[in-house]
C-alpha atoms as a PDB file:
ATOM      1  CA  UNK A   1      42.675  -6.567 -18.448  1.00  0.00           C
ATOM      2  CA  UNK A   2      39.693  -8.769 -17.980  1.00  0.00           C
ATOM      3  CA  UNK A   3      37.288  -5.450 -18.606  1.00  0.00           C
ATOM      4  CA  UNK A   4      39.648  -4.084 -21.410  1.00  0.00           C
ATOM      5  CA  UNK A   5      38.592  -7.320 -23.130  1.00  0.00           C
ATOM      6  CA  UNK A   6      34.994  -7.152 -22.391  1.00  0.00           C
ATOM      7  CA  UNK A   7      34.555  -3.439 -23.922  1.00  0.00           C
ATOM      8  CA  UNK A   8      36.366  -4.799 -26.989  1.00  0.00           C
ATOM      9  CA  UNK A   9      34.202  -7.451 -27.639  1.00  0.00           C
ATOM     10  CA  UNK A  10      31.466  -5.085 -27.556  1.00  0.00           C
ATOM     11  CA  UNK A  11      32.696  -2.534 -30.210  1.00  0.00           C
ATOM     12  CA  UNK A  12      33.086  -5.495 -32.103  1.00  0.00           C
ATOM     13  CA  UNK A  13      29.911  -6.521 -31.976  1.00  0.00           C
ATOM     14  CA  UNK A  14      28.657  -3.559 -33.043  1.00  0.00           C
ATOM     15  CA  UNK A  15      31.613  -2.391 -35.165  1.00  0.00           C
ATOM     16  CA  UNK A  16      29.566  -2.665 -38.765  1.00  0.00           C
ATOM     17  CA  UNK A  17      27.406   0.217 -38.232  1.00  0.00           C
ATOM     18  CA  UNK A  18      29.978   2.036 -35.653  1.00  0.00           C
ATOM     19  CA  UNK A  19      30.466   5.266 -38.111  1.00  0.00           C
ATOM     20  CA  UNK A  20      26.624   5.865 -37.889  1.00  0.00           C
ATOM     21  CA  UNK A  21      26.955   5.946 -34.005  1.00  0.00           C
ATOM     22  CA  UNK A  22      26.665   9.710 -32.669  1.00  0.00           C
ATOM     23  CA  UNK A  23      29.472  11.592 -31.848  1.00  0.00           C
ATOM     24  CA  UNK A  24      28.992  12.007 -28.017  1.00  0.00           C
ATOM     25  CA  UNK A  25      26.174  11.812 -25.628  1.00  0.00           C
ATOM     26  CA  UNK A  26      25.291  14.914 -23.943  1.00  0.00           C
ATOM     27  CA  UNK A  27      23.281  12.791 -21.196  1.00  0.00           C
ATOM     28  CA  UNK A  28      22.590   9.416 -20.541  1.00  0.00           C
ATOM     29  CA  UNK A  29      20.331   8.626 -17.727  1.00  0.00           C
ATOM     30  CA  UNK A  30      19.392   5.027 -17.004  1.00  0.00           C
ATOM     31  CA  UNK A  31      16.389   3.679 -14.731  1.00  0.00           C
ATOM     32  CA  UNK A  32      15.971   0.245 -13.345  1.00  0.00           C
ATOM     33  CA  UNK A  33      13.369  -0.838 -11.410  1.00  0.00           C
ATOM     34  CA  UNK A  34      13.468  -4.636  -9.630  1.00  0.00           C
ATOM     35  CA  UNK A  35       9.923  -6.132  -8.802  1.00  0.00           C
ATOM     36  CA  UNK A  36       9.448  -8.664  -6.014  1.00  0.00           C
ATOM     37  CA  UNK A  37      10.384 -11.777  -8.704  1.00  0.00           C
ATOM     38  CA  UNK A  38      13.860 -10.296  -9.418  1.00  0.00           C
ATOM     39  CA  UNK A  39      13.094  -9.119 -12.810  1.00  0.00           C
ATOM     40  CA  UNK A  40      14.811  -5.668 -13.972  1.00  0.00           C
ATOM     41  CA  UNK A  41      12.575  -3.197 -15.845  1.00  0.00           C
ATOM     42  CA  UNK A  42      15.296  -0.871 -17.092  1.00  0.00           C
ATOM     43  CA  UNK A  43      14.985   2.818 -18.835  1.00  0.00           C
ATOM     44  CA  UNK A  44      17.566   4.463 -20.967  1.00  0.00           C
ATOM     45  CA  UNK A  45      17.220   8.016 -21.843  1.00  0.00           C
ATOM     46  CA  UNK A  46      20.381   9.453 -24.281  1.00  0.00           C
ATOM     47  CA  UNK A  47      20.324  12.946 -25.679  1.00  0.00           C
ATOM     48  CA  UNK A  48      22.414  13.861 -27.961  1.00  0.00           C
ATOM     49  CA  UNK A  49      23.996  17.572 -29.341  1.00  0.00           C
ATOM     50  CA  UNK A  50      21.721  17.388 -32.723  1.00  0.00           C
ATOM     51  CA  UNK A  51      19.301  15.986 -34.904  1.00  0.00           C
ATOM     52  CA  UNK A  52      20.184  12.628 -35.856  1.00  0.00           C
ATOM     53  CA  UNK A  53      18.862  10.572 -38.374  1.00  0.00           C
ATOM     54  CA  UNK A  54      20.462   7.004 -37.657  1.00  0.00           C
ATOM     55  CA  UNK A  55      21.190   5.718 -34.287  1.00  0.00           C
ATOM     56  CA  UNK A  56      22.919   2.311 -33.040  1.00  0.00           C
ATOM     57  CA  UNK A  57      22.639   0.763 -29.271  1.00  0.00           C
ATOM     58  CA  UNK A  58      24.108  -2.448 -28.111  1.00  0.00           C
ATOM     59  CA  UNK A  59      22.950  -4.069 -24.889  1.00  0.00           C
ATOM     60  CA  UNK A  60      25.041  -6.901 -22.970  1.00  0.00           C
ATOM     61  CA  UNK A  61      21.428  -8.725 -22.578  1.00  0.00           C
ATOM     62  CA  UNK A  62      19.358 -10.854 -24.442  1.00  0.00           C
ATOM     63  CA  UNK A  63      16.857  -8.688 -22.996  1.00  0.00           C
ATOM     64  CA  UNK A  64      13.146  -8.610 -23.677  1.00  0.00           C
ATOM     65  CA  UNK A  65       9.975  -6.440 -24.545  1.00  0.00           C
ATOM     66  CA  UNK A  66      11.848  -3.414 -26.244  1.00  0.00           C
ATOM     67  CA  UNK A  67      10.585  -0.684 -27.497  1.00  0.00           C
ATOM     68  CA  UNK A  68      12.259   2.544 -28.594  1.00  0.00           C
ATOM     69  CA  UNK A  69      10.664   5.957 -28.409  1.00  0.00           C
ATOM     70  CA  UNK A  70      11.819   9.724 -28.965  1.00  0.00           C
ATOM     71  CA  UNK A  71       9.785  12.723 -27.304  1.00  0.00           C
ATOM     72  CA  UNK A  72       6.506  11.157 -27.878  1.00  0.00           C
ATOM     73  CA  UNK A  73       5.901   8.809 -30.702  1.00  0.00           C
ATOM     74  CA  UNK A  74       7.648   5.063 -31.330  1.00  0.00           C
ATOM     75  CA  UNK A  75      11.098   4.744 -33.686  1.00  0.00           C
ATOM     76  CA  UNK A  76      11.379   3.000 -36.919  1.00  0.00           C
ATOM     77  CA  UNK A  77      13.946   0.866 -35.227  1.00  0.00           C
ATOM     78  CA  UNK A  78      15.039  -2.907 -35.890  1.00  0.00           C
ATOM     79  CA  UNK A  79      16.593  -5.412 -33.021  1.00  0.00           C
ATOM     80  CA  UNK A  80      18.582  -8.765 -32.890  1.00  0.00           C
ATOM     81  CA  UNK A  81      19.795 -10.740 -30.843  1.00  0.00           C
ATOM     82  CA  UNK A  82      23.863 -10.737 -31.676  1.00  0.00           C
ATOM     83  CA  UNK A  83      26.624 -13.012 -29.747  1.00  0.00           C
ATOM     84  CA  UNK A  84      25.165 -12.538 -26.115  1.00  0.00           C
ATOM     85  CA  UNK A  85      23.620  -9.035 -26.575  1.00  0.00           C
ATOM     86  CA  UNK A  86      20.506  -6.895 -28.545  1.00  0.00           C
ATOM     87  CA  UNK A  87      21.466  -4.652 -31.407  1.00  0.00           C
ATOM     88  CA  UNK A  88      19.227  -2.156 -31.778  1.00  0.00           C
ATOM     89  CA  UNK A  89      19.483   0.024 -35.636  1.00  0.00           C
ATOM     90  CA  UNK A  90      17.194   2.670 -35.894  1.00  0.00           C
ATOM     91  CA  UNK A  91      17.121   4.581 -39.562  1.00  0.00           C
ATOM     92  CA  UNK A  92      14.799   7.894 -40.262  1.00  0.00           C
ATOM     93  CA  UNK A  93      14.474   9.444 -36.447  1.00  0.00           C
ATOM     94  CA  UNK A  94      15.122  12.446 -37.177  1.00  0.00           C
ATOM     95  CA  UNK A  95      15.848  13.282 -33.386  1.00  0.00           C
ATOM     96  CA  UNK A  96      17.815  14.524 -30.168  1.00  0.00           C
ATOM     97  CA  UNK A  97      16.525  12.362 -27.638  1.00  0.00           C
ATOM     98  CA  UNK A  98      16.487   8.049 -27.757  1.00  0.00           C
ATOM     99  CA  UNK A  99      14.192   6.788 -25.192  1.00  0.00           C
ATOM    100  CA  UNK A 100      15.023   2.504 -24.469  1.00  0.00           C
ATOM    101  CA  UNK A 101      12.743   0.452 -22.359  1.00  0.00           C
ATOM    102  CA  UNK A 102      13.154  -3.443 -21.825  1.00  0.00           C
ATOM    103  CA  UNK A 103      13.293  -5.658 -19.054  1.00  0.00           C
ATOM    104  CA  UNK A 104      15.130  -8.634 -18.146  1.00  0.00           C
ATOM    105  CA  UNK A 105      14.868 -11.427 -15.668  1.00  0.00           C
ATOM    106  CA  UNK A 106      18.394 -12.694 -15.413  1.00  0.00           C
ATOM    107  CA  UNK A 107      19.832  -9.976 -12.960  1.00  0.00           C
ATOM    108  CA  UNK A 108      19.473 -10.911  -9.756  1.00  0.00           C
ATOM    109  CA  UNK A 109      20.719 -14.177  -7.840  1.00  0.00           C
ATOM    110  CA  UNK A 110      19.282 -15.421  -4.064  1.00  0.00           C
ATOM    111  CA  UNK A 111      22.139 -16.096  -1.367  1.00  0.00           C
ATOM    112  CA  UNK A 112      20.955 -17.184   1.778  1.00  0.00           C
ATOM    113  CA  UNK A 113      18.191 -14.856   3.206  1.00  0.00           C
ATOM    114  CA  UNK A 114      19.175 -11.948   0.925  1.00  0.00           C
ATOM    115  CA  UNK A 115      19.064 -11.074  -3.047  1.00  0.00           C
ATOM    116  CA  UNK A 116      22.256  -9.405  -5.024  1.00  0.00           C
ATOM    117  CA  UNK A 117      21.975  -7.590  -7.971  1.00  0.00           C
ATOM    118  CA  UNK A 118      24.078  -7.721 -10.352  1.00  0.00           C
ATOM    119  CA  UNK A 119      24.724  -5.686 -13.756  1.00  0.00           C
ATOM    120  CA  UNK A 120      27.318  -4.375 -15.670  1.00  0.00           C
ATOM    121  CA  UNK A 121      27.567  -0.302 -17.686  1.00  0.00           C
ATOM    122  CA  UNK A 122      29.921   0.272 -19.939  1.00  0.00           C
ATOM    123  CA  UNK A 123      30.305   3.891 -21.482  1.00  0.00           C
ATOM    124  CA  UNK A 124      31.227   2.909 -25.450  1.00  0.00           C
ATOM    125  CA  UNK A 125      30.176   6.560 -26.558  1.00  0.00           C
ATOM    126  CA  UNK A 126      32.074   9.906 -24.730  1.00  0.00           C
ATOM    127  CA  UNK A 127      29.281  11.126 -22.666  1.00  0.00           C
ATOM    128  CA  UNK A 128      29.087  14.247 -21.183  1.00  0.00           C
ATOM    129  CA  UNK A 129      27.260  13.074 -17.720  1.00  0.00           C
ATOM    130  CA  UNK A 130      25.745   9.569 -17.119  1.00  0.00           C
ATOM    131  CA  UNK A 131      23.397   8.806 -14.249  1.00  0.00           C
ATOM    132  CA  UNK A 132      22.556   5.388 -12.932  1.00  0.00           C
ATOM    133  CA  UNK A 133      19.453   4.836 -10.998  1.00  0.00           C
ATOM    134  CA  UNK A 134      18.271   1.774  -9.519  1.00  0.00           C
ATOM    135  CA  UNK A 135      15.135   1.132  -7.643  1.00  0.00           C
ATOM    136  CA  UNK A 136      14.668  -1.977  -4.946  1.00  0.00           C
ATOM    137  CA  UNK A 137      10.969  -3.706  -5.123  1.00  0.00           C
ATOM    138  CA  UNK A 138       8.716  -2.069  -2.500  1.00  0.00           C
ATOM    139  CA  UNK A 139       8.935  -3.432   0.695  1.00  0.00           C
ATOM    140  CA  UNK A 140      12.559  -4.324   0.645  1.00  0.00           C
ATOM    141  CA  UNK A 141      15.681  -2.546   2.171  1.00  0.00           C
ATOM    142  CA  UNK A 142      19.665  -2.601   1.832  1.00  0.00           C
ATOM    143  CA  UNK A 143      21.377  -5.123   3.949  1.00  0.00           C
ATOM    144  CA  UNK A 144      22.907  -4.324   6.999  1.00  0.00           C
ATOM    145  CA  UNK A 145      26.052  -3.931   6.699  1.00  0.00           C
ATOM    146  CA  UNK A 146      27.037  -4.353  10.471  1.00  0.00           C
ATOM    147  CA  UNK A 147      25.320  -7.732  10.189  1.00  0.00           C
ATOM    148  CA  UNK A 148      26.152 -11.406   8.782  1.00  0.00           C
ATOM    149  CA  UNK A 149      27.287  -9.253   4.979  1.00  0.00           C
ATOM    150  CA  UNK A 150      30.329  -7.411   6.812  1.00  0.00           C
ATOM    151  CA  UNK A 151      30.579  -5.148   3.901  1.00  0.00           C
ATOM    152  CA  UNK A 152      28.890  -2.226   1.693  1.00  0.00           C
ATOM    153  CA  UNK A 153      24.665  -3.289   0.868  1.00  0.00           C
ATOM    154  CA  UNK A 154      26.381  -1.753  -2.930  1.00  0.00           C
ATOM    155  CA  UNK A 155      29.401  -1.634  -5.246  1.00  0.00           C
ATOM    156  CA  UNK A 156      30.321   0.784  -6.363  1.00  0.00           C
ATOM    157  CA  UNK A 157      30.463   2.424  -2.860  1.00  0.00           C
ATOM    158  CA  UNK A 158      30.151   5.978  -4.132  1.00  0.00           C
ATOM    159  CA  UNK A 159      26.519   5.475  -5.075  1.00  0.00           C
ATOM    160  CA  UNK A 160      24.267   7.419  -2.845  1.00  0.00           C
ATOM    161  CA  UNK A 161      21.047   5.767  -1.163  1.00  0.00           C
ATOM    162  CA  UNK A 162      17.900   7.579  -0.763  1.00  0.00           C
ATOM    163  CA  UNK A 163      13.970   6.892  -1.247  1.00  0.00           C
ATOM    164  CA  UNK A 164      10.877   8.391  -2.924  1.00  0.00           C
ATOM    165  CA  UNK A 165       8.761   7.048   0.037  1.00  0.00           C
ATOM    166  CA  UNK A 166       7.759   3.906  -1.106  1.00  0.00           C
ATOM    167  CA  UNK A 167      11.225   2.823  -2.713  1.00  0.00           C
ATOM    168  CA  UNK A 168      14.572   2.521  -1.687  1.00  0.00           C
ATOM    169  CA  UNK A 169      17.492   3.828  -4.341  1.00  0.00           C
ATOM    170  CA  UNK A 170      21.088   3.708  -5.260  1.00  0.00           C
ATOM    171  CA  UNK A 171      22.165   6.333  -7.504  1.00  0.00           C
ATOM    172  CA  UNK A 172      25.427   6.904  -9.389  1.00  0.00           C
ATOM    173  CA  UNK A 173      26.219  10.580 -11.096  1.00  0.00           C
ATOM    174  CA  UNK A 174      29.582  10.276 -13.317  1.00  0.00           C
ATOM    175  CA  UNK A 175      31.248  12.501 -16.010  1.00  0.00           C
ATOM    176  CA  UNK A 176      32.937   9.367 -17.395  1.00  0.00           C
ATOM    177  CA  UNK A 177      35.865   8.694 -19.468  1.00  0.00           C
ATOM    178  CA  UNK A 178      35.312   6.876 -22.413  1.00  0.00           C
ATOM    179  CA  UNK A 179      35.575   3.075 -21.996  1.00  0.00           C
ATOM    180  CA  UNK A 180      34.416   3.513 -18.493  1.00  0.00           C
ATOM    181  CA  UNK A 181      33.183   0.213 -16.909  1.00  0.00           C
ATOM    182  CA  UNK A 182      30.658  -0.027 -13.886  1.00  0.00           C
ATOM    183  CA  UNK A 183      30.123  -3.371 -12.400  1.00  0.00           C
ATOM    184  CA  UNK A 184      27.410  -2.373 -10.254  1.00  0.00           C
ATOM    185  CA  UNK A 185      25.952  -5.132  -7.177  1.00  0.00           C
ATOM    186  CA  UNK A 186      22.763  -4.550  -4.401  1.00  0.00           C
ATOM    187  CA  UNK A 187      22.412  -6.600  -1.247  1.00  0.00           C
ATOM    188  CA  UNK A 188      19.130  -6.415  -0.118  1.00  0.00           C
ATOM    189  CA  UNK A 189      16.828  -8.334   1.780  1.00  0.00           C
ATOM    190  CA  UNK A 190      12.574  -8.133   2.267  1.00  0.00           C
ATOM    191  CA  UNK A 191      12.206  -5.605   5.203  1.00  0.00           C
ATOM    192  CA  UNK A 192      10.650  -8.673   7.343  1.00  0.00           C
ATOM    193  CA  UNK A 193      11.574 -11.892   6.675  1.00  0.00           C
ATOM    194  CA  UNK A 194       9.344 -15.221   6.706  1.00  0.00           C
ATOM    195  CA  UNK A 195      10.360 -15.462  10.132  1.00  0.00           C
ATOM    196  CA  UNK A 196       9.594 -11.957  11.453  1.00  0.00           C
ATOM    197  CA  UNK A 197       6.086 -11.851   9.511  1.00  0.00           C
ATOM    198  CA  UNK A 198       5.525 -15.155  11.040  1.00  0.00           C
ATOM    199  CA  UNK A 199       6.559 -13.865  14.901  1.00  0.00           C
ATOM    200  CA  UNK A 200       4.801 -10.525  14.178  1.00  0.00           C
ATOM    201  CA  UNK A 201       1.419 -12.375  12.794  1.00  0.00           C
ATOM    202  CA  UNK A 202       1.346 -14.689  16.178  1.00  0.00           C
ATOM    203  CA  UNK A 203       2.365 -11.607  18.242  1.00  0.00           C
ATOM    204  CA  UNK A 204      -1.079  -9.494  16.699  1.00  0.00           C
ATOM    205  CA  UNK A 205      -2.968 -12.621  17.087  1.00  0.00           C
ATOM    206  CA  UNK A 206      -2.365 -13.114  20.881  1.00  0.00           C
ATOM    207  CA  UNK A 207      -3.047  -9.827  21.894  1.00  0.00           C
ATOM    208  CA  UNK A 208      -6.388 -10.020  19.673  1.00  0.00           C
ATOM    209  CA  UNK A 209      -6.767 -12.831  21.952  1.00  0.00           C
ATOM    210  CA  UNK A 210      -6.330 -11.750  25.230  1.00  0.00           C
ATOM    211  CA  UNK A 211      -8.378  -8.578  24.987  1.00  0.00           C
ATOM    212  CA  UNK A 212     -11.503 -10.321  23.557  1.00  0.00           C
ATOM    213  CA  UNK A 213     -10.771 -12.541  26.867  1.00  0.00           C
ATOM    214  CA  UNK A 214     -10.876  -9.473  28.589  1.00  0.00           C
ATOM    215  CA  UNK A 215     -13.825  -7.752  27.058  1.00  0.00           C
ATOM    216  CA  UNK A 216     -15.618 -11.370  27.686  1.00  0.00           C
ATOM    217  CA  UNK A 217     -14.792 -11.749  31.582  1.00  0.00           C
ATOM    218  CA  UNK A 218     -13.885  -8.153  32.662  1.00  0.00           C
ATOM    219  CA  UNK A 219     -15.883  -7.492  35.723  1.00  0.00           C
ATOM    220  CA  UNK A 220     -19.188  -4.935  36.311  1.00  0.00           C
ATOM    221  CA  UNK A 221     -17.915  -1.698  38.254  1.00  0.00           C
ATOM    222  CA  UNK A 222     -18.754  -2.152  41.810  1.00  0.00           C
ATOM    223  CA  UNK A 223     -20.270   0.238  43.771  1.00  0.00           C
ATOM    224  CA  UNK A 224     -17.682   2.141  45.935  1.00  0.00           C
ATOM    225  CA  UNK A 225     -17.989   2.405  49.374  1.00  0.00           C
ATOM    226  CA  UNK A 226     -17.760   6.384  50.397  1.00  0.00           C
ATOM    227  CA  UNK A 227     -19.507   6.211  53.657  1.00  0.00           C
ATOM    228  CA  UNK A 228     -23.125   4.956  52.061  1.00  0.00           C
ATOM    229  CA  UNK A 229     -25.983   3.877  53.470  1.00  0.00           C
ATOM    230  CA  UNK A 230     -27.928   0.618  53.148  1.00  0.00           C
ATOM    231  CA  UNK A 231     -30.018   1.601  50.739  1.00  0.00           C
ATOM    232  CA  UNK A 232     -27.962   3.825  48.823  1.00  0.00           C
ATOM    233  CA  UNK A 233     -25.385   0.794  48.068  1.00  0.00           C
ATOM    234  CA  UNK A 234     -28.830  -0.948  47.477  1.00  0.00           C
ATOM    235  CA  UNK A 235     -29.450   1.934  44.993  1.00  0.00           C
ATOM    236  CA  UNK A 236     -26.062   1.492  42.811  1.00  0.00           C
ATOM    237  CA  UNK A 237     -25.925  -2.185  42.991  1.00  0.00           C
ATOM    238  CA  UNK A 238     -28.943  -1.873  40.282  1.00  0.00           C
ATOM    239  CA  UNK A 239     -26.757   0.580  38.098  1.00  0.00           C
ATOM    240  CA  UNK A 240     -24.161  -1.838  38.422  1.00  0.00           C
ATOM    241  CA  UNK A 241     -26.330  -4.639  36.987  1.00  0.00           C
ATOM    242  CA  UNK A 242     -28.329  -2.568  34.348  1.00  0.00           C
ATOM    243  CA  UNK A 243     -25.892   0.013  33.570  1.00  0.00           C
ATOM    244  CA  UNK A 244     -28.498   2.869  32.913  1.00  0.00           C
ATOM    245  CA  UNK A 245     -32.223   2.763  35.019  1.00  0.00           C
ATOM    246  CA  UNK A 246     -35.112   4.590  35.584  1.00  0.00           C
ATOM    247  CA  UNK A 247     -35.855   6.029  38.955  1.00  0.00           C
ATOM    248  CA  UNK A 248     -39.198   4.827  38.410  1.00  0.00           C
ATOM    249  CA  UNK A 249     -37.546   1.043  37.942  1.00  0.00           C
ATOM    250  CA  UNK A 250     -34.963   1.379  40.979  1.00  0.00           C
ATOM    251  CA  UNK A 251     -37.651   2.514  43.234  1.00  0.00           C
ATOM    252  CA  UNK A 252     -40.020  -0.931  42.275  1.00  0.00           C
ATOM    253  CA  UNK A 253     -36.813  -3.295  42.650  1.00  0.00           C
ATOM    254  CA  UNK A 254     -35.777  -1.928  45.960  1.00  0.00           C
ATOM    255  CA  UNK A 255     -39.457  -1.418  47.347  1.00  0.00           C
ATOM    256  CA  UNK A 256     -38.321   2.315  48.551  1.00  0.00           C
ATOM    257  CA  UNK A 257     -41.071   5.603  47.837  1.00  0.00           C
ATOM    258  CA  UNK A 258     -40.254   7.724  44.473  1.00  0.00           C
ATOM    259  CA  UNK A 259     -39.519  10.628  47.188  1.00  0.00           C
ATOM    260  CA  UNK A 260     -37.123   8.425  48.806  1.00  0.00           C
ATOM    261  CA  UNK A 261     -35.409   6.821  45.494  1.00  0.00           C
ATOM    262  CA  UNK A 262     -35.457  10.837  44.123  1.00  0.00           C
ATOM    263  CA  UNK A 263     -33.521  11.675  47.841  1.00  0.00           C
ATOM    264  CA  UNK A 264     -30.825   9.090  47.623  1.00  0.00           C
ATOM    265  CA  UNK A 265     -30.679   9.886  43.857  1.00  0.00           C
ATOM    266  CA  UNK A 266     -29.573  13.506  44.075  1.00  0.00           C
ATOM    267  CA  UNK A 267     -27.413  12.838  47.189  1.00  0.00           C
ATOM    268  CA  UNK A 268     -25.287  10.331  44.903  1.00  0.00           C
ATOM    269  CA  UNK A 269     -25.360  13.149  42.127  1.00  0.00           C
ATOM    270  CA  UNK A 270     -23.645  15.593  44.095  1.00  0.00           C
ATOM    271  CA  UNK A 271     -20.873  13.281  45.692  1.00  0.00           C
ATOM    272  CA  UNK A 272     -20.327  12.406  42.071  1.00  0.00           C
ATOM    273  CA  UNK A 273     -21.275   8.857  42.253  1.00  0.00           C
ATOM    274  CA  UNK A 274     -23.780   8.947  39.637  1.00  0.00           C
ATOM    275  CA  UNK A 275     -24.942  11.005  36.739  1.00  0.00           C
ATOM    276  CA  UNK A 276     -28.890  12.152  36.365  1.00  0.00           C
ATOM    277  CA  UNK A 277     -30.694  12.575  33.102  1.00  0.00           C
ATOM    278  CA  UNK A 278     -34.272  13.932  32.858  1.00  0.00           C
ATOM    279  CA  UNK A 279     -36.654  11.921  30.394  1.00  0.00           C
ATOM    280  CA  UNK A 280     -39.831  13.656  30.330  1.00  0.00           C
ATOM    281  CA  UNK A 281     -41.536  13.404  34.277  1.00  0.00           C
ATOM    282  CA  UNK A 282     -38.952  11.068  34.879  1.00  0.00           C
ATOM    283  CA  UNK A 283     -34.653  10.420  35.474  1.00  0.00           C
ATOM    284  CA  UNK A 284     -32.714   7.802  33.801  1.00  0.00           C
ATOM    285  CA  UNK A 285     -29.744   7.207  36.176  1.00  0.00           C
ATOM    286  CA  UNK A 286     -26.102   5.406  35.559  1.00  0.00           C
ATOM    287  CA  UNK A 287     -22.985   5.176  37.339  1.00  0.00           C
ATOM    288  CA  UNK A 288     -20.884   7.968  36.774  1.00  0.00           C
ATOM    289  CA  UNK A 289     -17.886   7.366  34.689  1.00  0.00           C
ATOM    290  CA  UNK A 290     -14.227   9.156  35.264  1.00  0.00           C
END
């Protein structure tokens, strides 16, 4: 009763120029988009079966920044704000396609950690097929319905969800009866809340943390023990110190012949301790990494 009442109040409100109203709608697609702050950013799109020259729109909203286009160029069209709505009278199109852009802030309410949408379509022209898209702001998702809402993330249930990869969307696809009336509502939430971006942020900052500790006071590799002599561990605790060395340098620190640094050098290279690189006359020598 209470939506039989509604839909008459709008045909009365736009009741002077209802006999310059098309006939029937052969689409109507409408768009809405919700940013971050909970405004609405909506997009109608009505074709109709010919060229028409006047065309009348009512819209439950005071709503704001319209404009009015056909194919390409803008519509001599007129707007006011009447009872609760916008009236929109367009004379001289000369057209078979009305496209409506506005937006409006007063569409979606906060409840506890969550947002609802809320809007109401009514279908006060037969139209052949009417689609109803709605877009959530980047960044936010449907609420879970297994959790604290206990019910369907959107009314009415028949919508189908889906996403273009960086938004989520609810779509509706109707061949409505005249008089038709969707009272449409979204549940959704951002997909971390204050208190998971706050968790996550300490989380990242520990582990920065501990592995710059690491990095700091991580140890030198040690020499390994496979059976060496005195001065071959002698040999590798300078590689250990200096990462990379000259034979020529090893040979000064541990007061041993070049013959005798080259011999210990090439019997470390083949047990795979160490790894040889020739610079000119000389080797540059460094522990051999796995």
């Amino acid at each position: 009763m209470k939506k039989l009442i509604f839909l008459l109040l709008v045909i009365l409100a736009i009741s002077p120029v209802l006999g310059d109203l098309p006939t029937k709608y052969n689409e109507c697609n409408i768009s809405v988009n919700i940013d971050e702050n909970g405004i609405a950013y909506e997009k109608i799109i009505i074709s109709v079966p010919k060229i028409i020259d006047k065309f009348h729109y009512y819209i439950i909203h005071r709503v704001k920044n319209l404009e009015l286009y056909d194919k390409s160029s803008k519509l001599n069209c007129n707007w006011k704000y009447e009872r609760t709505g916008t009236l929109i009278s367009c004379e001289n199109i000369n057209t078979k396609i009305i496209n409506i852009s506005f937006n409006y802030p007063g569409l979606v309410t906060q409840y506890e950690d969550y947002n609802i949408f809320s809007d109401r379509y009514i279908v006060s022209t037969p139209t052949e097929e009417f689609n109803l898209k709605i877009c959530l702001p980047k960044g936010y998702i449907l609420v879970d319905n297994s959790g604290e809402l206990n019910q369907s993330p959107y009314y009415p249930i028949n919508g189908k969800q889906g996403t273009d990869g960086r938004n989520i969307f609810i779509e509706w696809n109707s061949n409505p009866r005249l008089g038709e009336i969707y009272d449409v509502s979204i549940f959704y939430e951002p997909a971390l809340t204050s208190n998971q971006f706050t968790a996550l942020i300490i989380t990242f900052f520990v582990l920065i943390v501990m592995m710059s500790v690491f990095l700091i006071f991580r140890k030198k590799p040690k020499p390994i023990d496979y059976g060496i002599t005195k001065d071959e561990k002698r040999f590798l605790e300078i590689l250990a110190k200096e990462n990379k060395v000259s034979q020529k340098k090893i040979s000064r620190e541990i007061n041993l012949s070049k013959a005798q640094v080259s011999r210990i050098a090439h019997s470390l290279e083949k047990r795979g301790l160490i790894d040889r690189k020739r610079i000119g006359r000389n080797y540059e020598v460094s522990i051999k990494k796995n």
